[in-house]
Protein backbone atom coordinates (compact mmCIF):
# COMPACT_ATOMS: atom_id res chain seq x y z
CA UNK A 1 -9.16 8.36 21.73
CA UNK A 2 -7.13 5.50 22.30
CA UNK A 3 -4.43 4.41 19.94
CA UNK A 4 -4.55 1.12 18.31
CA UNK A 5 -1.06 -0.63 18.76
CA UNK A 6 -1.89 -2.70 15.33
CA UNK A 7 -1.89 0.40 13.34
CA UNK A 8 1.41 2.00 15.25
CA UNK A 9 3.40 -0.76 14.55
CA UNK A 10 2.55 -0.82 10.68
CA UNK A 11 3.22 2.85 10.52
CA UNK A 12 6.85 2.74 12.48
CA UNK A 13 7.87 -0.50 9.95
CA UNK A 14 6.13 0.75 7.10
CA UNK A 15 9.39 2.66 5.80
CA UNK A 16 11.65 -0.17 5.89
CA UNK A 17 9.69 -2.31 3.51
CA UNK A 18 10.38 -0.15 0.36
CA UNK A 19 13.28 1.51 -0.47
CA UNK A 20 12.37 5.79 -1.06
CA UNK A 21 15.87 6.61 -3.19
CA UNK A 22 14.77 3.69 -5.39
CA UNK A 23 11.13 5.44 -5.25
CA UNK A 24 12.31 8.61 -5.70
CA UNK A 25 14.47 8.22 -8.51
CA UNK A 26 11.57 6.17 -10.48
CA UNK A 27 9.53 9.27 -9.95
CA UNK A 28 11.81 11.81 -11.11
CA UNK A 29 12.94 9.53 -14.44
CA UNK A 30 9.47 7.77 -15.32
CA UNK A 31 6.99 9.81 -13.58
CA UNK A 32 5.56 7.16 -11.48
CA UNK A 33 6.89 4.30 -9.33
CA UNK A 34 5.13 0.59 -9.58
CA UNK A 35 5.67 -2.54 -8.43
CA UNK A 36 4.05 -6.10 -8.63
CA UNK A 37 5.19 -8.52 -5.72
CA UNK A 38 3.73 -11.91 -5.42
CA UNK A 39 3.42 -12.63 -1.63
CA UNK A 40 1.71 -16.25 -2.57
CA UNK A 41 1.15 -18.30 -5.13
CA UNK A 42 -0.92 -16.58 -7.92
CA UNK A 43 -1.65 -13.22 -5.80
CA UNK A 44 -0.07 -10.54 -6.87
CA UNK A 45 0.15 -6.39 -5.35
CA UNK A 46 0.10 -4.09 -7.22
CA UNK A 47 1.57 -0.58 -6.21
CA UNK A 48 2.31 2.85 -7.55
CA UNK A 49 3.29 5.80 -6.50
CA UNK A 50 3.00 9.28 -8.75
CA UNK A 51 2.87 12.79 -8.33
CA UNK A 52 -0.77 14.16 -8.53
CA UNK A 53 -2.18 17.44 -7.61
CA UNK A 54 -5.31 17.89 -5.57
CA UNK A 55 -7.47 21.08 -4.90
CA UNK A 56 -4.36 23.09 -5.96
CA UNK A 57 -1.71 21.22 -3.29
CA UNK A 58 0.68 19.04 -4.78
CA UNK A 59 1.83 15.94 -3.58
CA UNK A 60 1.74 11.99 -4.14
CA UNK A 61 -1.20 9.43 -5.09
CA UNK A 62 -0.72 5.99 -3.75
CA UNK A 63 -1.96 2.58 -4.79
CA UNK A 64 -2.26 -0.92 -3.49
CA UNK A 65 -4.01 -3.40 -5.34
CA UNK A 66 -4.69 -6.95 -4.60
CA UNK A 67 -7.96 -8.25 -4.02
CA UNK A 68 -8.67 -4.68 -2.45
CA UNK A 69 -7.52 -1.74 -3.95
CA UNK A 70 -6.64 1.23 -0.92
CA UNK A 71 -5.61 4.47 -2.18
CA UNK A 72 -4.72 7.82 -0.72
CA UNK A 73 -3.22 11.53 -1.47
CA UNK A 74 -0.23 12.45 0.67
CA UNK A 75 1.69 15.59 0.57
CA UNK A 76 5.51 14.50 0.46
CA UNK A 77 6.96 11.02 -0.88
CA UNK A 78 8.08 9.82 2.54
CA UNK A 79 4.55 9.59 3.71
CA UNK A 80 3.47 7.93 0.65
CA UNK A 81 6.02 5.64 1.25
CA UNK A 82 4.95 4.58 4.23
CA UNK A 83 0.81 4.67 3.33
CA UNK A 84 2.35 2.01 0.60
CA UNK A 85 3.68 0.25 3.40
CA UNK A 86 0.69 0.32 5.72
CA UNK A 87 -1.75 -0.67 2.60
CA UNK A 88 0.83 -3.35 1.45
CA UNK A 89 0.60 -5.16 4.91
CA UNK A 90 -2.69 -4.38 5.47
CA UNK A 91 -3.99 -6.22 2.30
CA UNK A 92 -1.74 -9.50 3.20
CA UNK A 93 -3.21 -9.76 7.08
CA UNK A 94 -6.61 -9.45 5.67
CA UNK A 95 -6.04 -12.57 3.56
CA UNK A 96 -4.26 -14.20 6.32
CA UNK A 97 -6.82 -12.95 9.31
CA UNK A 98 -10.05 -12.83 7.73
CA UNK A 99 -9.94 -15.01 4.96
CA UNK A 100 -10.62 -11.85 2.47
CA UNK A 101 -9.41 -12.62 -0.69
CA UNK A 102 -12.26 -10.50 -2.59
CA UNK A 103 -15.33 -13.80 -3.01
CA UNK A 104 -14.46 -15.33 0.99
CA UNK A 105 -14.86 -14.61 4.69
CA UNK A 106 -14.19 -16.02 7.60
CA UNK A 107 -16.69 -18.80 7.39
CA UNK A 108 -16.49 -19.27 3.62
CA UNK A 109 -13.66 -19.94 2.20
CA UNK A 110 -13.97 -21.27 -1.12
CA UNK A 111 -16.22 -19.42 -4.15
């Protein structure tokens, strides 16, 4: 299976774009971590990070919401960290790639 360079690089920069002591201490005082960052004007992500437990194992539920919401479970906080990061560039190069806020595509862009 052949690895796709697109996905390696979001992975490897995915750490730098949020900060995990700022995470973790919003975790361990609040119980959850959010954030809303508005990447253009009027579009807003949404994302959170909180402990969860799933089929026994504990670990971290992640959120990104924009147009698209992508969520996952991930054992330890530094991977959620950097799903966040993969999900939070992932949503923005779909808007600026295909066109995908949630009514559009490629070839229709207005509603």
């Amino acid at each position: 299976m052949n690895e796709e360079p697109y996905f390696e690089k979001l992975s490897r920069n995915a750490p730098t774009r949020h900060n995990l002591v700022e995470i973790r201490s919003a975790v361990e005082s609040a119980g959850y971590w959010k954030s809303h960052d508005e990447w253009r004007i009027s579009t807003v992500t949404s994302k959170r990070i909180e402990p969860a437990e799933r089929h026994g194992e504990k670990g971290f539920l992640v959120s990104a919401k924009c147009d698209h919401e992508f969520a996952c479970f991930c054992p330890t906080l530094e991977r959620a960290v950097e799903m966040l990061g993969v999900y939070d560039k992932l949503i923005m190069d779909m808007f600026w790639t295909l066109g995908w806020p949630s009514w559009a595509s490629k070839s229709q862009r207005n509603p």
